[in-house]
N, C-alpha and C. Protein backbone atom coordinates (compact mmCIF):
# COMPACT_ATOMS: atom_id res chain seq x y z
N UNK A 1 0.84 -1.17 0.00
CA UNK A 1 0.00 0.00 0.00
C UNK A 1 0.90 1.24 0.00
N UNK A 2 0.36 2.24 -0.91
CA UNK A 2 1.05 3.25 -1.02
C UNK A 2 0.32 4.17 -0.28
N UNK A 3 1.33 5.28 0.69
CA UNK A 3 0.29 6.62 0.95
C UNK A 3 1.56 7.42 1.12
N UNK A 4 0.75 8.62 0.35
CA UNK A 4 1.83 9.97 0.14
C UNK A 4 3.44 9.65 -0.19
N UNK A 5 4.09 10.12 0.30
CA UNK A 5 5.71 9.94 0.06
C UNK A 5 6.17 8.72 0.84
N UNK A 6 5.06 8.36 1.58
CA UNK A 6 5.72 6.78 2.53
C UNK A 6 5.47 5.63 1.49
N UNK A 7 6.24 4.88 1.80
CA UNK A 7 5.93 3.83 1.12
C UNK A 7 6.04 2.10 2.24
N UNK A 8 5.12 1.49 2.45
CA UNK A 8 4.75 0.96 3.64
C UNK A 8 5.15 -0.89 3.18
N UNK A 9 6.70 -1.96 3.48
CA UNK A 9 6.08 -3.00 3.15
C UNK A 9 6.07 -3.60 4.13
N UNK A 10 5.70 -5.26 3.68
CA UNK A 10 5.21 -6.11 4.79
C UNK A 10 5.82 -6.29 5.92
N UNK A 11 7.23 -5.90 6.36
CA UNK A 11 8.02 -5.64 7.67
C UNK A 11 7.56 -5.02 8.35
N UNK A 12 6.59 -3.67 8.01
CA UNK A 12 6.49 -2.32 8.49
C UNK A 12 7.92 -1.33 8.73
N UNK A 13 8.81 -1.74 7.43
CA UNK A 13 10.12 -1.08 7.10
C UNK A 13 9.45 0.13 6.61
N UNK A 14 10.01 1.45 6.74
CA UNK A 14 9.56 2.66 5.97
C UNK A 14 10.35 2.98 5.66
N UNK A 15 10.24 3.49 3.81
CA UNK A 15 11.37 3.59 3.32
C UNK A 15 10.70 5.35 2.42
N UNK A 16 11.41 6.47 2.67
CA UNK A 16 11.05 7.68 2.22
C UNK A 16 11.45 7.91 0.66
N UNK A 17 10.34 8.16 0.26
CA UNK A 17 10.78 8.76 -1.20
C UNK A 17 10.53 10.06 -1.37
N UNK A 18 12.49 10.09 -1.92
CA UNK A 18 12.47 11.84 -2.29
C UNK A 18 11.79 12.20 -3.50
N UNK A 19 11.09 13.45 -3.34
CA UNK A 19 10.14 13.82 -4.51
C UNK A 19 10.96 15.22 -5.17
N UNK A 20 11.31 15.29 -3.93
CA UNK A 20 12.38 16.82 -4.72
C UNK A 20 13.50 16.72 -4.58
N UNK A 21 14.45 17.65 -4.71
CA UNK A 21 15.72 17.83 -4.54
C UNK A 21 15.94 18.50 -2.84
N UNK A 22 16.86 18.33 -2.35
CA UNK A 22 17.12 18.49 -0.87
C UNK A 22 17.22 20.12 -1.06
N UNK A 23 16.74 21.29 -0.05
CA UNK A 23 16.50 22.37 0.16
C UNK A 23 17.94 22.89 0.35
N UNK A 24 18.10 24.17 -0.54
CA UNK A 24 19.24 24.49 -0.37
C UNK A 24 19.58 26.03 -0.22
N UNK A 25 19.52 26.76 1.49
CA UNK A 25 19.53 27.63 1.91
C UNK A 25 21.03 28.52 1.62
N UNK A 26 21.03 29.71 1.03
CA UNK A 26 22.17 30.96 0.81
C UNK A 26 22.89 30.86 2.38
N UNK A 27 23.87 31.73 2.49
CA UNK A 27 24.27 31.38 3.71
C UNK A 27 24.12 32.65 4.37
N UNK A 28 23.87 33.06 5.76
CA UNK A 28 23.58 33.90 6.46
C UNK A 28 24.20 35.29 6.50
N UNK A 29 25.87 35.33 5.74
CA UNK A 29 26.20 36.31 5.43
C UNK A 29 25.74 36.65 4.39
N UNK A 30 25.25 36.11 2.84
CA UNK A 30 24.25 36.48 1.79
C UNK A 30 23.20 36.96 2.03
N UNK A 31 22.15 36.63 3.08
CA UNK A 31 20.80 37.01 3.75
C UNK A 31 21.17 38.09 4.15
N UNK A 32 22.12 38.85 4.90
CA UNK A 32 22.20 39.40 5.46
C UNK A 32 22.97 40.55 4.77
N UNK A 33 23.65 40.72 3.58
CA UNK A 33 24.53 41.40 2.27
C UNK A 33 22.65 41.91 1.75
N UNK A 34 21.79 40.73 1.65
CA UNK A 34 20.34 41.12 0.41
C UNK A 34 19.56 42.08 1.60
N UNK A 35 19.45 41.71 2.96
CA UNK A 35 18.95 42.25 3.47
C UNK A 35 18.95 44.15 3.41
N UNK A 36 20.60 44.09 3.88
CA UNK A 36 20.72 45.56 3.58
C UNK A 36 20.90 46.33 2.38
N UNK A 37 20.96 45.19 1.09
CA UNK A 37 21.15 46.22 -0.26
C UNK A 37 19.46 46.31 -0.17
N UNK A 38 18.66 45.84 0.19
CA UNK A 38 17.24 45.50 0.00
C UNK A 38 16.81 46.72 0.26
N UNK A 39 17.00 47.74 2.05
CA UNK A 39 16.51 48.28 2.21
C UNK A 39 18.03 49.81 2.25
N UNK A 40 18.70 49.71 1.35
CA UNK A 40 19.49 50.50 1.32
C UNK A 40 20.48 50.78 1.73
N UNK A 41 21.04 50.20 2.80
CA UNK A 41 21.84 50.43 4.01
C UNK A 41 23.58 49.99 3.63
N UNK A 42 24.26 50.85 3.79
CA UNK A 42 25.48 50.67 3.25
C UNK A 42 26.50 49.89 4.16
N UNK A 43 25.65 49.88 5.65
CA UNK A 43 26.62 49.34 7.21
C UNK A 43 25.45 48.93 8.13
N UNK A 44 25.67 48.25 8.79
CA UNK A 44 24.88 48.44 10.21
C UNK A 44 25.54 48.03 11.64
N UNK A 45 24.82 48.32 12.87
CA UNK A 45 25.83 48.00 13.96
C UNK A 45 24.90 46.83 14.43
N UNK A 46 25.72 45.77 14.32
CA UNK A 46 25.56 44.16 14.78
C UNK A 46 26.13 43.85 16.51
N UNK A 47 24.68 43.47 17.24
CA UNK A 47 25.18 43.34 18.51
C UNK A 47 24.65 41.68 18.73
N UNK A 48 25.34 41.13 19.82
CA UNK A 48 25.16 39.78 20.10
C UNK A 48 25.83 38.79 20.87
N UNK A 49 25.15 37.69 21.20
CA UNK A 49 26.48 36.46 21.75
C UNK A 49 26.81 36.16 21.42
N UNK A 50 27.00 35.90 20.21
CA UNK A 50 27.82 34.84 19.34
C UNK A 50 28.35 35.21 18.16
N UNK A 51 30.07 34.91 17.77
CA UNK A 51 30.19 35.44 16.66
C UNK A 51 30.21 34.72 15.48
N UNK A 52 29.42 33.52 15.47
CA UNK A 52 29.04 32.39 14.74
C UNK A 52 28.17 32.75 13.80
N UNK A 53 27.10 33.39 14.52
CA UNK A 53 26.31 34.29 12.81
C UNK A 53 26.32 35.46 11.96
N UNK A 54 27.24 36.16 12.83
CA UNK A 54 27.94 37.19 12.11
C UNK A 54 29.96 37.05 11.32
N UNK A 55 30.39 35.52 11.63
CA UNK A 55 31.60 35.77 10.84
C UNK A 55 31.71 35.81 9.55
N UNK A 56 30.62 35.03 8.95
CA UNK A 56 31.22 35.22 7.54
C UNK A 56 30.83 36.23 6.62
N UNK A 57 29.83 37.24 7.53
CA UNK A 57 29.49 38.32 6.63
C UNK A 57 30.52 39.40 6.87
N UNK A 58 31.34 39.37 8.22
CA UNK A 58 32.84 39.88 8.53
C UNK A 58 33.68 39.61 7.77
N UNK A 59 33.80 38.18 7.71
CA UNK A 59 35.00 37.55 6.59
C UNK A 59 34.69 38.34 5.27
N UNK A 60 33.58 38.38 4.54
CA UNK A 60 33.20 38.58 3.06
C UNK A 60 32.67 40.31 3.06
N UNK A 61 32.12 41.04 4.25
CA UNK A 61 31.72 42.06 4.28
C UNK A 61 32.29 42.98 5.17
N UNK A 62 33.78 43.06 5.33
CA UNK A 62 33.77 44.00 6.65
C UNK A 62 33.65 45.36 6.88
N UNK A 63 33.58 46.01 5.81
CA UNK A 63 33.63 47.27 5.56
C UNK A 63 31.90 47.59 5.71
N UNK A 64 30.94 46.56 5.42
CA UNK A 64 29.50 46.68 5.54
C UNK A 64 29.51 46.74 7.41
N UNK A 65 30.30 46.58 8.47
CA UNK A 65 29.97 46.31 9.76
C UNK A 65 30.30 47.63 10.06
N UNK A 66 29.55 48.56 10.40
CA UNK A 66 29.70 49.76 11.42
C UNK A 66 30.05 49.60 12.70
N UNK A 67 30.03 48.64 13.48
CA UNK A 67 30.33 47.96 14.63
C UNK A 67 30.05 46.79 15.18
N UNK A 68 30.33 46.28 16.13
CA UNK A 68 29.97 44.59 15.96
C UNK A 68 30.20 44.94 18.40
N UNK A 69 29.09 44.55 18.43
CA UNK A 69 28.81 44.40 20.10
C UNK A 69 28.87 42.95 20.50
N UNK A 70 29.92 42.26 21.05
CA UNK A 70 29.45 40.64 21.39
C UNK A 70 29.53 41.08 22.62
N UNK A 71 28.04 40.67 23.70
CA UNK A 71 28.00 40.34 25.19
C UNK A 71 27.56 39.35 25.24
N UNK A 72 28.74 38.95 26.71
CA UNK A 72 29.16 37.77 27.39
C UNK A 72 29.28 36.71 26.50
N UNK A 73 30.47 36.65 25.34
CA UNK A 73 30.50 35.74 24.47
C UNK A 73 31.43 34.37 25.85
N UNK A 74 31.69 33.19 24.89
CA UNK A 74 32.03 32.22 25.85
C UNK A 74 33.36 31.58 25.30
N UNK A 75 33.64 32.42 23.73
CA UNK A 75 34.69 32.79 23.06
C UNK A 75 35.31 33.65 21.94
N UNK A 76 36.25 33.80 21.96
CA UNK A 76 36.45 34.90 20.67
C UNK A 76 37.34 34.28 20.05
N UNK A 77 37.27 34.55 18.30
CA UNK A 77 38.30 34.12 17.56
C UNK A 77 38.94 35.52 16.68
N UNK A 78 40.34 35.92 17.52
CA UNK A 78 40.74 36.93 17.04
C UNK A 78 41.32 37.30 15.79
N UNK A 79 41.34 36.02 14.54
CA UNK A 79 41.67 36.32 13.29
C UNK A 79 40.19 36.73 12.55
N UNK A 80 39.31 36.17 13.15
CA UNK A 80 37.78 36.63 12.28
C UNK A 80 37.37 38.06 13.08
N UNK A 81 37.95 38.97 14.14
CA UNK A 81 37.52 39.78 14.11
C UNK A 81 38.25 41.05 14.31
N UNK A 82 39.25 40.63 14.00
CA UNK A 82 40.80 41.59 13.99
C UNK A 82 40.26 42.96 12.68
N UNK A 83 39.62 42.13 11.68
CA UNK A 83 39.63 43.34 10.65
C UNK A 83 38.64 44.22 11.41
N UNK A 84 37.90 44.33 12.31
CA UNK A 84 36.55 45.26 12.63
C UNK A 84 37.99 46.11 13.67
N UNK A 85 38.95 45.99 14.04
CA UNK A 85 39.30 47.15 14.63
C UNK A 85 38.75 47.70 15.90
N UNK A 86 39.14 49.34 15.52
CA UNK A 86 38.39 50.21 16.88
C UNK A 86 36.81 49.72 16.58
N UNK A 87 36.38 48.93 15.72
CA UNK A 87 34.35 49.02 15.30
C UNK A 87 34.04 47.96 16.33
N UNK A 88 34.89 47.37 17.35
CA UNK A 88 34.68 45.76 17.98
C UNK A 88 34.22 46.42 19.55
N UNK A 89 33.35 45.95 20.23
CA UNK A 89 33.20 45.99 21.16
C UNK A 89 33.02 44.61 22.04
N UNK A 90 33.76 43.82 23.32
CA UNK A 90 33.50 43.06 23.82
C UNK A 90 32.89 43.56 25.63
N UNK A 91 31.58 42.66 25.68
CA UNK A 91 31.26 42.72 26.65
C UNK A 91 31.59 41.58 27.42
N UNK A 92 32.13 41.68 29.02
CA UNK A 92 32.43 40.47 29.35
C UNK A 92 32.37 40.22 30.58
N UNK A 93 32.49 39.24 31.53
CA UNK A 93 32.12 39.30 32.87
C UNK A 93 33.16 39.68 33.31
N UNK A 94 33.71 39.46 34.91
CA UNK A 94 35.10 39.36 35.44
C UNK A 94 35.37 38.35 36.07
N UNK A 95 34.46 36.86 35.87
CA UNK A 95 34.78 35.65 36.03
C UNK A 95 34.06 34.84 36.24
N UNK A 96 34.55 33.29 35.64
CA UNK A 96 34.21 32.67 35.45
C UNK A 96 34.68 31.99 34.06
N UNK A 97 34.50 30.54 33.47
CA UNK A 97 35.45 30.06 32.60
C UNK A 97 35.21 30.96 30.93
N UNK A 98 34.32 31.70 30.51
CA UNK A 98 34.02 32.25 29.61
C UNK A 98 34.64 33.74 29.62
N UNK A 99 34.36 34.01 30.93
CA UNK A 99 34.94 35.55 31.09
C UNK A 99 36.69 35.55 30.83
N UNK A 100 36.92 34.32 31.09
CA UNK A 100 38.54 34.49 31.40
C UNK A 100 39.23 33.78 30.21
N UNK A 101 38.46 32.84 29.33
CA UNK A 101 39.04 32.71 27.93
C UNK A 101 38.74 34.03 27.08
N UNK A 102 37.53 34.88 27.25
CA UNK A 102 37.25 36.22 26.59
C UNK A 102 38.56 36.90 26.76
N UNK A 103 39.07 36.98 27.91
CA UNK A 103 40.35 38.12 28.59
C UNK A 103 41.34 37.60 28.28
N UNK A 104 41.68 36.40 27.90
CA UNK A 104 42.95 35.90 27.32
C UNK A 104 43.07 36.05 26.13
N UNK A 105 42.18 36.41 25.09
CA UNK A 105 42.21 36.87 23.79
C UNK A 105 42.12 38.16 23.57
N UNK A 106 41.18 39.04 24.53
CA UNK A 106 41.40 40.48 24.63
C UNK A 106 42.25 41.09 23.61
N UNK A 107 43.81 40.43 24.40
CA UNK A 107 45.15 41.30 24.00
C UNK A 107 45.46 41.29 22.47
N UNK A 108 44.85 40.32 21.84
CA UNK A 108 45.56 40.37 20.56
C UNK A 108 44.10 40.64 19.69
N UNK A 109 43.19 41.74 20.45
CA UNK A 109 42.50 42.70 19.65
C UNK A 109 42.67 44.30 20.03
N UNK A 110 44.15 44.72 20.16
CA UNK A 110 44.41 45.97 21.04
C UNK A 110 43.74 47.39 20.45
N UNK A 111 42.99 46.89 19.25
CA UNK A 111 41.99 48.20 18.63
C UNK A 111 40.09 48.02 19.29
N UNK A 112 39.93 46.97 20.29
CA UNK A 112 38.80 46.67 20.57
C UNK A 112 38.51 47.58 21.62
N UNK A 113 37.23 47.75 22.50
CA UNK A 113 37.13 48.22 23.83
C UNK A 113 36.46 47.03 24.33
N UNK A 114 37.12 47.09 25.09
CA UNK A 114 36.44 45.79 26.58
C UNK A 114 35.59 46.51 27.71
N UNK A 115 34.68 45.95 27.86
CA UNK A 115 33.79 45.87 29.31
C UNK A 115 33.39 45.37 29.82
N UNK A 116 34.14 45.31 31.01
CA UNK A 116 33.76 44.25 32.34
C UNK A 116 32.95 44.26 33.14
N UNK A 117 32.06 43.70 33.63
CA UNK A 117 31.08 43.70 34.23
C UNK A 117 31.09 43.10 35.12
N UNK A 118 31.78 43.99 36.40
CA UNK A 118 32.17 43.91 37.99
C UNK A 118 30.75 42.56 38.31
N UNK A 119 31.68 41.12 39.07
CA UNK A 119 31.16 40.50 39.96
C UNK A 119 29.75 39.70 39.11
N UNK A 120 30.17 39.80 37.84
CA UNK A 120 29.43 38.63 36.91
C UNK A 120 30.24 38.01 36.15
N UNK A 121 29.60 36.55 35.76
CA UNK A 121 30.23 35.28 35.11
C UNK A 121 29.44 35.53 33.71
N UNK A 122 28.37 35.77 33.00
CA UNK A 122 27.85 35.75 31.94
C UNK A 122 27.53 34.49 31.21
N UNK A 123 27.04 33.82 32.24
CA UNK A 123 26.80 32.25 31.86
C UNK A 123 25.77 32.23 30.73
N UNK A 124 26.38 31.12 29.77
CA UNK A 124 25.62 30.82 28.83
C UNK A 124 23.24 30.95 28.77
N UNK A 125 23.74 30.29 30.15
CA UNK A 125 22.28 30.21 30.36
C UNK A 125 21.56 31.77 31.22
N UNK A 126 22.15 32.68 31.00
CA UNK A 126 22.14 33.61 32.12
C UNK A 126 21.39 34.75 30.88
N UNK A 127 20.10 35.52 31.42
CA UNK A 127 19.39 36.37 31.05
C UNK A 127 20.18 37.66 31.17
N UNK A 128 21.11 37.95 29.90
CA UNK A 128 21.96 39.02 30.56
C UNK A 128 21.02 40.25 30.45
N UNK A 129 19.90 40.50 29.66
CA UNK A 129 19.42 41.73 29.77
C UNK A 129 18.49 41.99 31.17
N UNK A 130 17.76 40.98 31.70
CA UNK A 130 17.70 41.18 32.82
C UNK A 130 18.45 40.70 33.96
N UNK A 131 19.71 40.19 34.22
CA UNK A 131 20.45 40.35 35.01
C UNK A 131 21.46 42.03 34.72
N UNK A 132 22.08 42.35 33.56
CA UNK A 132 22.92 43.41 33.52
C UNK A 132 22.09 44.39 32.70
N UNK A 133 21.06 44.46 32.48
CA UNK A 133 20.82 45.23 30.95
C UNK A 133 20.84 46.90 31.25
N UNK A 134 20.84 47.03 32.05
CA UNK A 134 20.83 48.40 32.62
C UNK A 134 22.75 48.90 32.15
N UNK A 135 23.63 48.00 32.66
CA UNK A 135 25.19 47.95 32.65
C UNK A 135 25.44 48.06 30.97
N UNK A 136 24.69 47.28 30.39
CA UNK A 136 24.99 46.74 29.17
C UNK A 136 24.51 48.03 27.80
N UNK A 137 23.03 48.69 28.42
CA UNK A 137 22.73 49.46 27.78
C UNK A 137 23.61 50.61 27.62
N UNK A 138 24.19 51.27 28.98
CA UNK A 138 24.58 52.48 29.25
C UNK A 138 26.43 52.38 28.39
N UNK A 139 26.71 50.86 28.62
CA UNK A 139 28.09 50.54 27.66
C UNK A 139 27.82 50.81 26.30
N UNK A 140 27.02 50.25 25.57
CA UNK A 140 26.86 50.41 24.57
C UNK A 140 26.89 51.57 23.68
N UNK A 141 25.50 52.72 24.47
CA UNK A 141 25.34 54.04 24.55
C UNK A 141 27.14 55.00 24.04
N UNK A 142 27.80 54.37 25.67
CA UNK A 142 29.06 55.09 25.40
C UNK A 142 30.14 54.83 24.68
N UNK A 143 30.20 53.49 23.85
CA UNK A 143 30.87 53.24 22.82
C UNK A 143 30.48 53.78 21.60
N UNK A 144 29.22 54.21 21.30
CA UNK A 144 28.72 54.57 20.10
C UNK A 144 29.07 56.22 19.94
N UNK A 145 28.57 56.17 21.52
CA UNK A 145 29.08 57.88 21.57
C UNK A 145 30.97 58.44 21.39
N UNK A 146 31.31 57.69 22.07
CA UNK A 146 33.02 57.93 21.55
C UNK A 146 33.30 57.42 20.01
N UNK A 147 32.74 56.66 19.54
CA UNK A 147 33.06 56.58 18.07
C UNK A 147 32.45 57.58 17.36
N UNK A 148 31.46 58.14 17.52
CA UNK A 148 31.39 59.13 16.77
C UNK A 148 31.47 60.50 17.11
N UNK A 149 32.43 60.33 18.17
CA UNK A 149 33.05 62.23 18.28
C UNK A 149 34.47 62.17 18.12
N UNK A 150 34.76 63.39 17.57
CA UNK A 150 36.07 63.08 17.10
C UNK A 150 37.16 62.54 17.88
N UNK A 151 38.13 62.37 17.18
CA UNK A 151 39.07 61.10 17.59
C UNK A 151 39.45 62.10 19.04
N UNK A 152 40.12 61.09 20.36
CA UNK A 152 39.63 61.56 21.95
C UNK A 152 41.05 61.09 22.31
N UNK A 153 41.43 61.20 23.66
CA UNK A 153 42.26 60.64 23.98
C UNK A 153 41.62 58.77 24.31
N UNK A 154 43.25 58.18 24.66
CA UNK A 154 42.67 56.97 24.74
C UNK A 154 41.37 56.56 25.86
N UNK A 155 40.81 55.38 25.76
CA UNK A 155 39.53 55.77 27.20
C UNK A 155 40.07 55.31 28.00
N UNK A 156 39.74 55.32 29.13
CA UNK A 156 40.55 55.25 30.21
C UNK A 156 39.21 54.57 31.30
N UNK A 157 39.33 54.06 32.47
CA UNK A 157 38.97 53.36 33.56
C UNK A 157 38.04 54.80 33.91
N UNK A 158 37.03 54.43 34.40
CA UNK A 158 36.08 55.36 34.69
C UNK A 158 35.83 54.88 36.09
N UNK A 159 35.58 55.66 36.74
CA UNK A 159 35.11 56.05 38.25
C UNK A 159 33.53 56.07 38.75
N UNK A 160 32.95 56.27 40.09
CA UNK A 160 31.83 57.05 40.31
C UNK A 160 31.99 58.65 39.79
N UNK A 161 33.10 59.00 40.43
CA UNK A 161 33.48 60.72 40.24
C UNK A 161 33.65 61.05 39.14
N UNK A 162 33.18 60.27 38.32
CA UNK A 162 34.17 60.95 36.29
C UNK A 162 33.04 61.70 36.56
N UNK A 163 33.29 62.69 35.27
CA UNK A 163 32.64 63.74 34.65
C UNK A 163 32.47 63.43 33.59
N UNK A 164 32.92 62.74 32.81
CA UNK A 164 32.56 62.15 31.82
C UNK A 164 31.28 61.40 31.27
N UNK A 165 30.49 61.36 30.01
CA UNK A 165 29.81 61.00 29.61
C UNK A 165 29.59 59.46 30.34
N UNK A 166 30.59 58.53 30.26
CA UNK A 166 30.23 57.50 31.30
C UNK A 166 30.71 57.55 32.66
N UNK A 167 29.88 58.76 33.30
CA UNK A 167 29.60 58.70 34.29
C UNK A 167 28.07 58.15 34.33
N UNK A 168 27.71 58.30 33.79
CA UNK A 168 25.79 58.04 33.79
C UNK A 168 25.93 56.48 33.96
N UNK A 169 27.12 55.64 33.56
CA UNK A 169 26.84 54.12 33.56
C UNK A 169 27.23 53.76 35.05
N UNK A 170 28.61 54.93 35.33
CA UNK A 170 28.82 54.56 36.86
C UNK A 170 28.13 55.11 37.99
N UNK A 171 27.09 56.37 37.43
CA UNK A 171 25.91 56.56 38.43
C UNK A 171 24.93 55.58 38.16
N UNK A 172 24.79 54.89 37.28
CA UNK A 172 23.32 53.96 37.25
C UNK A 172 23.97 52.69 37.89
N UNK A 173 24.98 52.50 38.24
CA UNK A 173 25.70 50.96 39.31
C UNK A 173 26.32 51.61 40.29
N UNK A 174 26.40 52.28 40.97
CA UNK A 174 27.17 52.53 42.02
C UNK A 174 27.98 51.99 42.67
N UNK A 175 27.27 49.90 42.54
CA UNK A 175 28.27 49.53 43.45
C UNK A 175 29.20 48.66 42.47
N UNK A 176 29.45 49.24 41.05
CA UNK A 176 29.69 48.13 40.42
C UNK A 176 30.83 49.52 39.92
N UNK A 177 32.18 48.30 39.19
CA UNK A 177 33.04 48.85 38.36
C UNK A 177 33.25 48.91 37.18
N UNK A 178 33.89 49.33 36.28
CA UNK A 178 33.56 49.11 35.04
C UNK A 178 35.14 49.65 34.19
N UNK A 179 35.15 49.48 33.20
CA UNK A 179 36.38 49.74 32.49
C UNK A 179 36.67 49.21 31.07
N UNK A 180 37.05 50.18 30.46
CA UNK A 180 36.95 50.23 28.65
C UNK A 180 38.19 50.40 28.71
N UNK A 181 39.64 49.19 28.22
CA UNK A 181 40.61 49.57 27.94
C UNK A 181 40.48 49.15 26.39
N UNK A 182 41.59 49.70 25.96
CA UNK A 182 42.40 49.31 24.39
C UNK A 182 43.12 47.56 24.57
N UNK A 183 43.85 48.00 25.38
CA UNK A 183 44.81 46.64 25.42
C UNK A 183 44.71 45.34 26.38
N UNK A 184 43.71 46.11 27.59
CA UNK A 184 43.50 44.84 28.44
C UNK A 184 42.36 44.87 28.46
N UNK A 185 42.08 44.06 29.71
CA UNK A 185 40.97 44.30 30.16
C UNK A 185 40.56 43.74 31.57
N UNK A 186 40.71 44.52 32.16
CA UNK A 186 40.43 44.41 33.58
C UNK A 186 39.57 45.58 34.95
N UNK A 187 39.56 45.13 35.70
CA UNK A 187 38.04 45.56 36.42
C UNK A 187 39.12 47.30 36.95
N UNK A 188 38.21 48.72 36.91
CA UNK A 188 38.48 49.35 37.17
C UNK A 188 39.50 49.40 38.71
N UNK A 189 40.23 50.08 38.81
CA UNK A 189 40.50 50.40 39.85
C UNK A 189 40.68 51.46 41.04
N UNK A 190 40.49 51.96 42.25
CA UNK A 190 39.26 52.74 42.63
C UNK A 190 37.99 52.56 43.68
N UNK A 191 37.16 53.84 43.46
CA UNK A 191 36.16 53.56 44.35
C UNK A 191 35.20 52.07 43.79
N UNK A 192 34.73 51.59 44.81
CA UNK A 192 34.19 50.75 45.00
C UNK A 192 32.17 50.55 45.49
């Protein structure tokens, strides 16, 4: 007895018959190249955990990435994101086994900014927008904002007391530290 694409014999062996050809999806950096010629867009700023769905439109598009945000990734691969430069932002805990393979690669992205996020691990399974999103928003905010004012001195470890534009991230945590270096990346040092 035949029904639909099954084909049923006296074992009750089922044996599938292909009727078409196997589905064959563009790859996510193409989707994502049509997306923005689609609606015009010459760049956009790509934020996320993972740099698994954004490398190969890096690899094939990097000049299309206006910036690239990974929070609490659980690794980085610094030859796929070396070309994004000062455009890289890593968000990251200050420990735990993800935070501390993130910080061991840090160094050999010395055009990136790092931010640490005093007295979190950024576990895979961990709701970072409602555990940090408040931390995470106000980082973001101030990376976008130093990239687009003219070129600054280097950034430097921020305080409660800055005067600086991220002060608003270290008045919205008070009890938390924070710190955007070039070359490392480690927890401010300071008030507490």
């Amino acid at each position: 007895m035949r029904l639909g694409a099954l084909s049923f014999q006296s074992s009750l062996r089922r044996t599938v018959i292909a009727t078409t050809a196997p589905i064959q999806h563009p790859p996510v950096e193409a989707c994502l190249a049509q997306l923005l010629d689609h609606f015009g867009i010459a760049g956009a700023h790509f934020a996320g955990r993972s740099l698994a769905d954004v490398q190969g439109f890096i690899a094939k598009y990097p000049d299309r990435v206006a910036s690239l945000t990974l929070v609490c990734p659980t690794v980085l691969n610094p030859r796929s994101l070396a070309p994004l430069g000062a455009r890289l932002m890593v968000v990251t805990g200050d420990h735990g086994l993800g935070a501390r393979r993130v910080q061991a690669v840090l160094p050999d992205l010395p055009e990136a900014t790092a931010v640490v996020l005093d007295d979190y691990a950024g576990l895979t399974w961990a709701d970072l927008a409602a555990d940090r999103g408040d931390d995470i928003d106000a980082a973001i905010r101030e990376f976008h904002q130093r990239r687009a004012a003219p070129r600054s001195r280097r950034p430097a470890c921020v305080s409660r007391k800055a005067k600086s534009p991220a002060s608003r991230f270290a008045s919205a945590a008070p009890d938390r530290r924070w710190c955007c270096c070039r070359s490392t990346c480690r927890p401010a040092s300071g008030n507490r």
